[in-house]
Protein backbone atom coordinates (compact mmCIF):
# COMPACT_ATOMS: atom_id res chain seq x y z
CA UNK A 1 10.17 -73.48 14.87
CA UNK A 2 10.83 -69.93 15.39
CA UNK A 3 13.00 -70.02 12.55
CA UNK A 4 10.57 -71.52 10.30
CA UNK A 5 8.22 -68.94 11.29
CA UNK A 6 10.30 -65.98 10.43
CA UNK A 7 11.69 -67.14 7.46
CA UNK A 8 7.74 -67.71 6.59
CA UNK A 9 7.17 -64.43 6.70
CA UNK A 10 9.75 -63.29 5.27
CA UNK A 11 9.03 -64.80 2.19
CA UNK A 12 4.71 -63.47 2.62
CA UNK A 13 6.53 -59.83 2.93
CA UNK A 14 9.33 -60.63 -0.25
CA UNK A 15 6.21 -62.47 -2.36
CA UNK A 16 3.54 -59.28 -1.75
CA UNK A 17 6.19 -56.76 -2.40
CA UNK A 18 7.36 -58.13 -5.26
CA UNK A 19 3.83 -57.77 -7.56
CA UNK A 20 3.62 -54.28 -5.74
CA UNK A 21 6.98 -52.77 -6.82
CA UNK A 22 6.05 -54.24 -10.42
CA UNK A 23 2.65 -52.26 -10.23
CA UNK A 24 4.38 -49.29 -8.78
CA UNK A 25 7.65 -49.47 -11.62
CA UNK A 26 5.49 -47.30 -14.48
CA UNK A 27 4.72 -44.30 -12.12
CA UNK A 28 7.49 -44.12 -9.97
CA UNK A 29 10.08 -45.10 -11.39
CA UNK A 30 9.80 -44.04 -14.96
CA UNK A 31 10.14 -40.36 -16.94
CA UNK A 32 8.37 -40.10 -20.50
CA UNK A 33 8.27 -36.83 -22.72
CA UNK A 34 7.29 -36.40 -26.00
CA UNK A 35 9.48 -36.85 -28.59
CA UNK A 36 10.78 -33.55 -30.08
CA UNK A 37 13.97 -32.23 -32.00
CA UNK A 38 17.24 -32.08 -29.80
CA UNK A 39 20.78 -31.15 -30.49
CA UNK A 40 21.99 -35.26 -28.94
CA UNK A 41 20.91 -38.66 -28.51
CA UNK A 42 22.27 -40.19 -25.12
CA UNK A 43 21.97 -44.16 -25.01
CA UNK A 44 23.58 -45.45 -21.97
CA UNK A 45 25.14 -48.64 -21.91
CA UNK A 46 23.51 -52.27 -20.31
CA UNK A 47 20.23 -53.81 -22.58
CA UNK A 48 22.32 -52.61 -25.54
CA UNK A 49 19.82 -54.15 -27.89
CA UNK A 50 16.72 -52.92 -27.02
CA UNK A 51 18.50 -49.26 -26.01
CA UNK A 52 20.07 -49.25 -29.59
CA UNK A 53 17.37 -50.11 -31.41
CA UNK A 54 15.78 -47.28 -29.34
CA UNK A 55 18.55 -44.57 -30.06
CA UNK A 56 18.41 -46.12 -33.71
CA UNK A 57 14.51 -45.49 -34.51
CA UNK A 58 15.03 -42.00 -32.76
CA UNK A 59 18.20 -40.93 -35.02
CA UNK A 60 16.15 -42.50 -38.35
CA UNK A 61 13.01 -40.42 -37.36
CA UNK A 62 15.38 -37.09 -37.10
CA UNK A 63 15.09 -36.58 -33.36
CA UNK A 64 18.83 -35.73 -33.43
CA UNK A 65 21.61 -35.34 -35.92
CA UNK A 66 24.25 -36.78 -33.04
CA UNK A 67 24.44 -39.93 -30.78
CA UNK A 68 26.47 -40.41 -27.91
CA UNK A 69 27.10 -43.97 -26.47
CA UNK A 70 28.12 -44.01 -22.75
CA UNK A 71 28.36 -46.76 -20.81
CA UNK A 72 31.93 -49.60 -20.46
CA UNK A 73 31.18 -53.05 -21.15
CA UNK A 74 28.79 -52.68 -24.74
CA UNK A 75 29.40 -49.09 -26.25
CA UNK A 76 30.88 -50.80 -29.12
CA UNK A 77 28.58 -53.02 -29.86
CA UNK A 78 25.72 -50.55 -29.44
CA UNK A 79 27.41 -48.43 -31.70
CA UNK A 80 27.41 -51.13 -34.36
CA UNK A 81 24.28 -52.58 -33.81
CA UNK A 82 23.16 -48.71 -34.53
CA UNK A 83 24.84 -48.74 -37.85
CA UNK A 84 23.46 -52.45 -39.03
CA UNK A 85 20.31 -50.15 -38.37
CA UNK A 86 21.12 -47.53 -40.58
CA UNK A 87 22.86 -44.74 -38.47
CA UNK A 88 25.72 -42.50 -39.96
CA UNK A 89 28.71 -44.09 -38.30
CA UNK A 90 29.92 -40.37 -37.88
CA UNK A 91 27.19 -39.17 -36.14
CA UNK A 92 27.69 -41.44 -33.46
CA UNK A 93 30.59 -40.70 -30.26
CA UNK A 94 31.14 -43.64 -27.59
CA UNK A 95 32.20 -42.93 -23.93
CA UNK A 96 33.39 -46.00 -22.70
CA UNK A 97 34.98 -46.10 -19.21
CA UNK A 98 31.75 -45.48 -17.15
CA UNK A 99 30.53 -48.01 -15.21
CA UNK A 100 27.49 -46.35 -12.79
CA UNK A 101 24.49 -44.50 -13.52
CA UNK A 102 26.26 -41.29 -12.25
CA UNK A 103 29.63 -42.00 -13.81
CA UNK A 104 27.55 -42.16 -17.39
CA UNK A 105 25.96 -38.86 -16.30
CA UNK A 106 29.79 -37.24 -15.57
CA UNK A 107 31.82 -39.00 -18.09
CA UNK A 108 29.53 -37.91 -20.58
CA UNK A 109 29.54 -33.94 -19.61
CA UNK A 110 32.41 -32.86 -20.74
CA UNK A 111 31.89 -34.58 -24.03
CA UNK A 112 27.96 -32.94 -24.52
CA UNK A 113 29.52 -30.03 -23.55
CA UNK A 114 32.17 -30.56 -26.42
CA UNK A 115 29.30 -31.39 -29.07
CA UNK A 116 27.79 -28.26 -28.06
CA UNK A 117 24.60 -29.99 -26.62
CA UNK A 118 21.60 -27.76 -25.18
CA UNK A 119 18.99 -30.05 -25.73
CA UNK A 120 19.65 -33.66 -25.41
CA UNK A 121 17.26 -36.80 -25.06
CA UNK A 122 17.86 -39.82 -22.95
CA UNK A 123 17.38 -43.11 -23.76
CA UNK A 124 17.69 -46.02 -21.65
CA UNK A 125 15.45 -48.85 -20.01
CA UNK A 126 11.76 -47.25 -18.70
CA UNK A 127 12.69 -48.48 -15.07
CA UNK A 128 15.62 -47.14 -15.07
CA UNK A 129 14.63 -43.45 -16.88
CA UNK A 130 14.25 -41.50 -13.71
CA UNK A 131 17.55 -42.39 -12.01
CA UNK A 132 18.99 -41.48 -15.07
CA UNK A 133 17.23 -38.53 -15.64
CA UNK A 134 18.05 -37.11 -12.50
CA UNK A 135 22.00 -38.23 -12.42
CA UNK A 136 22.10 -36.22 -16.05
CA UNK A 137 20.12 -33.17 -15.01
CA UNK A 138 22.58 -32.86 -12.14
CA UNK A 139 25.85 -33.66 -14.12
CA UNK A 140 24.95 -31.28 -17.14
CA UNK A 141 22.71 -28.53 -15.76
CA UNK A 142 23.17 -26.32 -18.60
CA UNK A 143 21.34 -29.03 -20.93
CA UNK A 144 17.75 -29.13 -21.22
CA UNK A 145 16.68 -33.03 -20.67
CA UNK A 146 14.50 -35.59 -22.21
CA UNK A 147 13.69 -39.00 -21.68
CA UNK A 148 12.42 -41.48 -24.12
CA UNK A 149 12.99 -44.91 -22.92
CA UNK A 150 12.57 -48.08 -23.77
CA UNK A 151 9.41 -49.77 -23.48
CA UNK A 152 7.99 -52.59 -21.48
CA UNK A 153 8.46 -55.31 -23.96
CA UNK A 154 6.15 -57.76 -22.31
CA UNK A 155 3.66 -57.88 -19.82
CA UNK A 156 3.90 -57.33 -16.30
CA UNK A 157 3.31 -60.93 -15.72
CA UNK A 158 5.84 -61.84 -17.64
CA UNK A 159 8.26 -59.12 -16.64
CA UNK A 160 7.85 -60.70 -13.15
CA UNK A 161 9.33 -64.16 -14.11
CA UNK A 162 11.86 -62.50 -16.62
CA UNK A 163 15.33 -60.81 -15.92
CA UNK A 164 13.91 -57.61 -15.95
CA UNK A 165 11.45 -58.27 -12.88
CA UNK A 166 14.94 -58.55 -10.73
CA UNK A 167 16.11 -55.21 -11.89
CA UNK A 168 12.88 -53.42 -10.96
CA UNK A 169 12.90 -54.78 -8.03
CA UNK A 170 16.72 -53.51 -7.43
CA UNK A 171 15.93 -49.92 -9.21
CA UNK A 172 14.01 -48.85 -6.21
CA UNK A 173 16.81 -48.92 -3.69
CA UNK A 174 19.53 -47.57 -6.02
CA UNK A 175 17.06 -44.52 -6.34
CA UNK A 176 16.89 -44.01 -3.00
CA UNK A 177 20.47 -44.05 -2.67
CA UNK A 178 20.85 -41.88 -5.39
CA UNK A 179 18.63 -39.22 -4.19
CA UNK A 180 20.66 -39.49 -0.28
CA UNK A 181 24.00 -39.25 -2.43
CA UNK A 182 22.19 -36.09 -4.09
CA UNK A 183 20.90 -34.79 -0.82
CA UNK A 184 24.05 -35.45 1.28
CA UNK A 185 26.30 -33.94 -1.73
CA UNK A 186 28.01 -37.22 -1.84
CA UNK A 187 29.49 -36.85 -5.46
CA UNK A 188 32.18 -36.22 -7.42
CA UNK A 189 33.12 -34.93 -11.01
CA UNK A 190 36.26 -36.55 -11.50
CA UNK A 191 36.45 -37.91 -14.78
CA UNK A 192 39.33 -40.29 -15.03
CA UNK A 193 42.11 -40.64 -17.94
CA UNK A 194 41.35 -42.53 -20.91
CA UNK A 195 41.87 -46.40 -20.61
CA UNK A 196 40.63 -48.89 -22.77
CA UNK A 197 37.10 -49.96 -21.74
CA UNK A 198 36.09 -54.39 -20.80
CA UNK A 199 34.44 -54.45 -24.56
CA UNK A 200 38.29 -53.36 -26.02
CA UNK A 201 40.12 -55.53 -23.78
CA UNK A 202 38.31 -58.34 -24.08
């Protein structure tokens, strides 16, 4: 009985967080600027198709004259899916071997810093723009940031019952333990050799 009771509510505190930490996603969770000129284009890996037809639109419209991929598992394939769009396969660099927020942040430095980049613009999902933004502002200080993510592409009350309602719903603890990690100084810069990344050997 006790059991029953706990595990009751339980599931009241799960079900009236859940709507709340959708409501709460757009303000706390999510950076937006205004689109303006930069030097690069940063599309991290994970909803490659949405995030590259993001990055796409961006590079079309003349935000940047340079993308960079990061992200192992779909750099590839975001960097294709960005030239069936129309994007100068030249234009575009992949770093493939991260696998975190903060390992796309510090794999990617040293090649931003190779490009030359001083102003770059993010691009990634909008629940997941101000982890981001804050792993790459950290990673590459001397870079002035920008985020322009990708947009809800439904409802909230659809979001809920969709794929996208369980990430939400994960982003808010991986921000906190971000922002310990920052606070604590747990980090590191090591950027390993080159190996191939899962979308290569696969």
């Amino acid at each position: 009985m006790w059991l029953f009771a706990g595990l009751s509510l339980a599931a009241a505190c799960l079900g009236s967080a859940f709507p709340l930490a959708l409501l709460l996603a757009n303000p706390l969770l999510t950076i937006r600027d205004p689109i303006a000129k930069v030097d690069v284009i940063v599309v991290l890996g994970g909803d490659g198709p949405s995030r590259a037809a993001r990055a796409a639109g961006l590079w079309l419209m003349g935000v940047a004259p340079k993308v960079l991929v990061s992200g192992d598992g779909d750099c590839y394939w975001i960097r294709e899916a960005m030239i069936d769009r129309g994007v100068d396969r030249k234009s575009i660099t992949v770093e493939c071997q991260s696998g975190t927020t903060w390992e796309n942040a510090v794999f990617s430095s040293p090649i931003l810093k190779q490009m030359h980049a001083r102003t770059a613009v993010l691009v990634t999902s909008w629940y997941h723009s101000r982890r981001a933004m804050a792993s790459f502002e950290m990673a590459s200080q001397d870079i002035h940031w920008m985020s322009v993510p990708v947009e809800p592409r439904e409802p909230l009350r659809k979001i809920a019952f969709g794929p996208d309602g369980i990430q939400i719903l994960k982003e808010y603890p991986k921000t906190v333990w971000y922002s310990i990690r920052r606070v604590l100084g747990l980090k590191t810069d090591r950027v390993p050799a080159p190996f191939p990344s899962r979308e290569a050997r696969a």
